[in-house]
N, C-alpha and C. Protein backbone atom coordinates (compact mmCIF):
# COMPACT_ATOMS: atom_id res chain seq x y z
N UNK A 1 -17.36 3.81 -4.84
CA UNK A 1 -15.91 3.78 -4.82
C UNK A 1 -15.41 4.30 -6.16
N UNK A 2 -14.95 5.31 -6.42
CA UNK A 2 -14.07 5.43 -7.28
C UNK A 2 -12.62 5.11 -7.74
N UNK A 3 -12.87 4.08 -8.48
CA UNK A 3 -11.55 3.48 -9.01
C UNK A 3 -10.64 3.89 -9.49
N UNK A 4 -11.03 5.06 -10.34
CA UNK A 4 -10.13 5.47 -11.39
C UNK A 4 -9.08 6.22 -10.17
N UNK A 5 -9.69 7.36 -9.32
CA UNK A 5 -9.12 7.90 -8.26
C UNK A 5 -8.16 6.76 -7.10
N UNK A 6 -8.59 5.88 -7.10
CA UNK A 6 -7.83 4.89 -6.03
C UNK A 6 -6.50 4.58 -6.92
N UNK A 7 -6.65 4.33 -8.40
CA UNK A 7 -5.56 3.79 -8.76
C UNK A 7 -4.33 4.85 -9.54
N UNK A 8 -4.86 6.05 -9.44
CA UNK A 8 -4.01 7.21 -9.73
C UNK A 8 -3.28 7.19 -8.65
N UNK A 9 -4.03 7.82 -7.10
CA UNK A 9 -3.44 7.66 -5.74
C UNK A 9 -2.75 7.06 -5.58
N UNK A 10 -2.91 5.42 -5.89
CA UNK A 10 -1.93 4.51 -5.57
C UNK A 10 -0.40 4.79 -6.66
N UNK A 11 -0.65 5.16 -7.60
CA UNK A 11 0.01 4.87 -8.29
C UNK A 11 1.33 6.37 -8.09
N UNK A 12 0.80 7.58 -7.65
CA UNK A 12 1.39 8.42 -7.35
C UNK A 12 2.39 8.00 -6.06
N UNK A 13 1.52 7.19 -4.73
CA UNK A 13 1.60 6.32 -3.52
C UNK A 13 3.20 5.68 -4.21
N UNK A 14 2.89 5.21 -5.00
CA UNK A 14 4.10 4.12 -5.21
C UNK A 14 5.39 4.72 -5.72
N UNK A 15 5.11 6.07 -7.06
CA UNK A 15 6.24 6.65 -6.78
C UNK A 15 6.91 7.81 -5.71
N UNK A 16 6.00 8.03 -5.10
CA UNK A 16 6.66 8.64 -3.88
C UNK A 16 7.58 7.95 -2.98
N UNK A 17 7.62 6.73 -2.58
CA UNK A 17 8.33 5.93 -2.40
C UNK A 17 9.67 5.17 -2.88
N UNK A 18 9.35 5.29 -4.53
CA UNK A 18 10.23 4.65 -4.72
C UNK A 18 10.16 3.65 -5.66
N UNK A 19 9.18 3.40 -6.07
CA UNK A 19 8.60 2.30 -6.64
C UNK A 19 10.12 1.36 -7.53
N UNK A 20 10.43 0.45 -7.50
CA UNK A 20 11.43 -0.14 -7.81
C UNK A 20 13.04 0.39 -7.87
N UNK A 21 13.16 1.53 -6.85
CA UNK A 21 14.33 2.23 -6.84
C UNK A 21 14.77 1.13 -5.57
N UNK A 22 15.87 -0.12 -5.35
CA UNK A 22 16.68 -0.29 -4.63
C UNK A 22 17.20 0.88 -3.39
N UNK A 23 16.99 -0.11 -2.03
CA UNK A 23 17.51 1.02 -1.46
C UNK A 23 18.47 0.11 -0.56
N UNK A 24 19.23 1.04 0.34
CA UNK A 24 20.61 0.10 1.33
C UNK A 24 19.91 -0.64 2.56
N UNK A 25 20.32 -1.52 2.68
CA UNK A 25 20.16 -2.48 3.84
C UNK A 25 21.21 -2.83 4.53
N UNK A 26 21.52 -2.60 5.59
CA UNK A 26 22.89 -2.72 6.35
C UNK A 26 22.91 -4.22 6.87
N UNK A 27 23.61 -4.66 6.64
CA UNK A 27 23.82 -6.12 6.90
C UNK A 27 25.12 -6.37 8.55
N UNK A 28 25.51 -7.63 8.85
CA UNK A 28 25.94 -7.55 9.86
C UNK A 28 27.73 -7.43 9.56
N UNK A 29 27.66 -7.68 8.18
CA UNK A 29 29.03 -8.04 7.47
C UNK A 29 28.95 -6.59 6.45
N UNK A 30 27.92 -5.77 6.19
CA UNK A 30 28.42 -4.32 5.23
C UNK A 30 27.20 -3.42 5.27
N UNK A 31 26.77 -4.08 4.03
CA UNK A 31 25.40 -3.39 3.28
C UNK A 31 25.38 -3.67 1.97
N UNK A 32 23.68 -4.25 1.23
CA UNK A 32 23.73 -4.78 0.30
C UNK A 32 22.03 -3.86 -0.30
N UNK A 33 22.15 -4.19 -1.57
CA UNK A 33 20.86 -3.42 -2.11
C UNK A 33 20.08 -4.34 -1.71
N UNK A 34 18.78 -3.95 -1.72
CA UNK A 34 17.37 -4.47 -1.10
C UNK A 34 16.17 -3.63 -1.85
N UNK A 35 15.21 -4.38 -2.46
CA UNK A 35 14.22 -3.84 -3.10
C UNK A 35 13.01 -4.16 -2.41
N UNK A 36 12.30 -2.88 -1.82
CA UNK A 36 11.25 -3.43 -0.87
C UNK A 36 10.39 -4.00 -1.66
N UNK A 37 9.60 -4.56 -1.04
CA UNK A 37 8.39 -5.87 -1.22
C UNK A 37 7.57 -5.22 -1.62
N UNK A 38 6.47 -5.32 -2.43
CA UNK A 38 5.50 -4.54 -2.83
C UNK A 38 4.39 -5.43 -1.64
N UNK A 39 2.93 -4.80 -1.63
CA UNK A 39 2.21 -5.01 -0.85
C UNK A 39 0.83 -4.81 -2.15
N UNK A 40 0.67 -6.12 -2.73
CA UNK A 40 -0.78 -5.94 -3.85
C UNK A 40 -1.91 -5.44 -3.15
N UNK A 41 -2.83 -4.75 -3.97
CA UNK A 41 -3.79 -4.19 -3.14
C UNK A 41 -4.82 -4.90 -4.86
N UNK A 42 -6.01 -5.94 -4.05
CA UNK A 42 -6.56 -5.83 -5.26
C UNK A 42 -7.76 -5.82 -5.05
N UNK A 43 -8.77 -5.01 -6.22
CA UNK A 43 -9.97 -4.47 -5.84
C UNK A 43 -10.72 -5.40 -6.93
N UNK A 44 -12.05 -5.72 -6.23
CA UNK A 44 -13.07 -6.58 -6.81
C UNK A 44 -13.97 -5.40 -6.87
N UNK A 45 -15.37 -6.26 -6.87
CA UNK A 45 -16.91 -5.62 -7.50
C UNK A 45 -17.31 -5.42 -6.30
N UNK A 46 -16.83 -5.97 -5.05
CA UNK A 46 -17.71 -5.93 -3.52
C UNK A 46 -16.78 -5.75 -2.68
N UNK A 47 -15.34 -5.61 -2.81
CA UNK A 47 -14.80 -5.71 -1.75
C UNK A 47 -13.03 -5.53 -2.36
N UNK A 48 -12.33 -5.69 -1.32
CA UNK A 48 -10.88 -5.85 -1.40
C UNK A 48 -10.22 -6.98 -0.54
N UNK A 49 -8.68 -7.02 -0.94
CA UNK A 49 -8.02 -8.33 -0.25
C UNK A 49 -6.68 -6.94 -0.31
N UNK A 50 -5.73 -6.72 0.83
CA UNK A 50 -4.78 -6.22 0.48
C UNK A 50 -3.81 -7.41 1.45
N UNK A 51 -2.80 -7.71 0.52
CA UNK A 51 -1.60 -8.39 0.55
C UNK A 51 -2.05 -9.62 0.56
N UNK A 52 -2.02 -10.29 1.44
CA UNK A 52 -2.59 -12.09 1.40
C UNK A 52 -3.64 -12.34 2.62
N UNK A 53 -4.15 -10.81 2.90
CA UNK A 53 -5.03 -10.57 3.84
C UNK A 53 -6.46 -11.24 3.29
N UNK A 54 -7.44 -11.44 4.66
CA UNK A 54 -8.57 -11.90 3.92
C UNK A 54 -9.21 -10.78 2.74
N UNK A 55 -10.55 -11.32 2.49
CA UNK A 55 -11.25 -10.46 1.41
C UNK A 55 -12.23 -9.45 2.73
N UNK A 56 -12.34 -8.40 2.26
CA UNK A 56 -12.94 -7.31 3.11
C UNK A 56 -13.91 -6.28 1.86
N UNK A 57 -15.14 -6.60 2.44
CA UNK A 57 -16.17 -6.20 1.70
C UNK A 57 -15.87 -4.59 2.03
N UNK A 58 -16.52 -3.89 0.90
CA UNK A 58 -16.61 -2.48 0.96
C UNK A 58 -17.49 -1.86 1.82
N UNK A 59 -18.67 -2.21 2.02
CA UNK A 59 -19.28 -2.11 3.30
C UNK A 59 -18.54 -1.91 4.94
N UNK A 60 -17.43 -2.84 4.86
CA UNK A 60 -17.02 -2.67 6.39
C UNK A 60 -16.05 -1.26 6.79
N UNK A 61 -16.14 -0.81 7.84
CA UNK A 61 -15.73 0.51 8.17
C UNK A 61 -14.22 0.77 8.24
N UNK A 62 -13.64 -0.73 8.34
CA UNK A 62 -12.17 -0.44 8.21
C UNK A 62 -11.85 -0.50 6.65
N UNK A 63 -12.68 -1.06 5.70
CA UNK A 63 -12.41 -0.88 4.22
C UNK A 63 -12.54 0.66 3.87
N UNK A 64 -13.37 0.83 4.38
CA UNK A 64 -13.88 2.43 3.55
C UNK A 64 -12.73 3.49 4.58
N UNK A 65 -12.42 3.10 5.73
CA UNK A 65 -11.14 4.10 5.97
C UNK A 65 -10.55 4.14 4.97
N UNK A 66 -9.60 2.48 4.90
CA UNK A 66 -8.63 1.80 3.88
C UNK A 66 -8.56 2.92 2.84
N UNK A 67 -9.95 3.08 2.25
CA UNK A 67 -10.05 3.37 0.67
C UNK A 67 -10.38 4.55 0.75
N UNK A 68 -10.78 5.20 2.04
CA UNK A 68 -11.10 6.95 2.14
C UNK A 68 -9.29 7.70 2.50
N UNK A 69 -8.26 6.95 2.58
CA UNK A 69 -7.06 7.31 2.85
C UNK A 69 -6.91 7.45 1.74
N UNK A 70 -6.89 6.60 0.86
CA UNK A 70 -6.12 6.41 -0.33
C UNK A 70 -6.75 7.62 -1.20
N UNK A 71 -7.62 7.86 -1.77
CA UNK A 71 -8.92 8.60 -2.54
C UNK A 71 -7.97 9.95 -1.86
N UNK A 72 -7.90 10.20 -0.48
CA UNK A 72 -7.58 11.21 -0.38
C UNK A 72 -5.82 11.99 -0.40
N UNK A 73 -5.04 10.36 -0.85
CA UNK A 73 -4.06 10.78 -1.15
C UNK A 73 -2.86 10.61 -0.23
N UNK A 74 -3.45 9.35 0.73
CA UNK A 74 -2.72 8.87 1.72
C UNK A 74 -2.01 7.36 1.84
N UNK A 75 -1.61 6.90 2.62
CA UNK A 75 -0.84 5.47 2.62
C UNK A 75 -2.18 5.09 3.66
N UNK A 76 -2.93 4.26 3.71
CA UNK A 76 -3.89 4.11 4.67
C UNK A 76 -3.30 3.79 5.90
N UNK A 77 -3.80 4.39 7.00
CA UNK A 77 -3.52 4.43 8.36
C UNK A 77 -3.15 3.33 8.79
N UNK A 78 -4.10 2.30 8.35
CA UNK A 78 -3.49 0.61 8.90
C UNK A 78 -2.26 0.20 8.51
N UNK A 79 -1.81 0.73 7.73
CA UNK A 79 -0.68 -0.01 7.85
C UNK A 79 0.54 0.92 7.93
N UNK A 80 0.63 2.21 8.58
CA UNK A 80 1.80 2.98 9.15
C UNK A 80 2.70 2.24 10.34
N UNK A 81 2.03 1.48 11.24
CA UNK A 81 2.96 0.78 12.29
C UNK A 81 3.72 -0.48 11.56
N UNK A 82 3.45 -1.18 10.38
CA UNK A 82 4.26 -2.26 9.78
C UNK A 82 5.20 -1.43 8.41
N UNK A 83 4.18 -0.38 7.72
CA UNK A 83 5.38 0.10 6.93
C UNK A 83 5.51 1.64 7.43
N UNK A 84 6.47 1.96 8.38
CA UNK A 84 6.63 3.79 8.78
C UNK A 84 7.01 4.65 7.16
N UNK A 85 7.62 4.02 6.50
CA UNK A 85 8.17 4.94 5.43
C UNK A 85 7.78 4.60 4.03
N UNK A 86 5.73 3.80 4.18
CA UNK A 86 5.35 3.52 3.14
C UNK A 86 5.52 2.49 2.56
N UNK A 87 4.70 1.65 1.32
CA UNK A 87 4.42 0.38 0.99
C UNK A 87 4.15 0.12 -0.42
């Protein structure tokens, strides 16, 4: 696993998005600023945990997608149906 590469990615990942830029949330009464939630991604010696998800060894095939998205400069696939416009 290359780290140094995961955490550039990510870190590019985050300002493409937005990374602490407030954005509008339409409310039922206007619209108010809203700062999306970040989603921690944190990497151990054997494995990962992303958000408050369990721990997922590097070995398993949905980790190494996870981390073959990212490396290559992507939002990993798993989680496009909960965040469409990134995390």
């Amino acid at each position: 696993v290359d780290f140094d590469l995961i955490l550039e990615n990510v870190k590019d990942l985050n300002s493409l998005v937005g990374e602490g830029v407030a954005q509008i949330e339409h409310t039922p009464r206007g619209a108010r600023l809203r700062r999306p939630e970040p989603l921690p991604l944190t990497l151990y010696q054997n494995g990962i945990v992303v958000g408050n998800g369990a721990f997922r060894p590097y070995q398993h095939p949905a980790t190494q997608q996870c981390l073959q998205d990212i490396m290559d400069g992507y939002f990993p696939s798993e989680l496009q149906p909960r965040y469409p416009d990134g995390v």
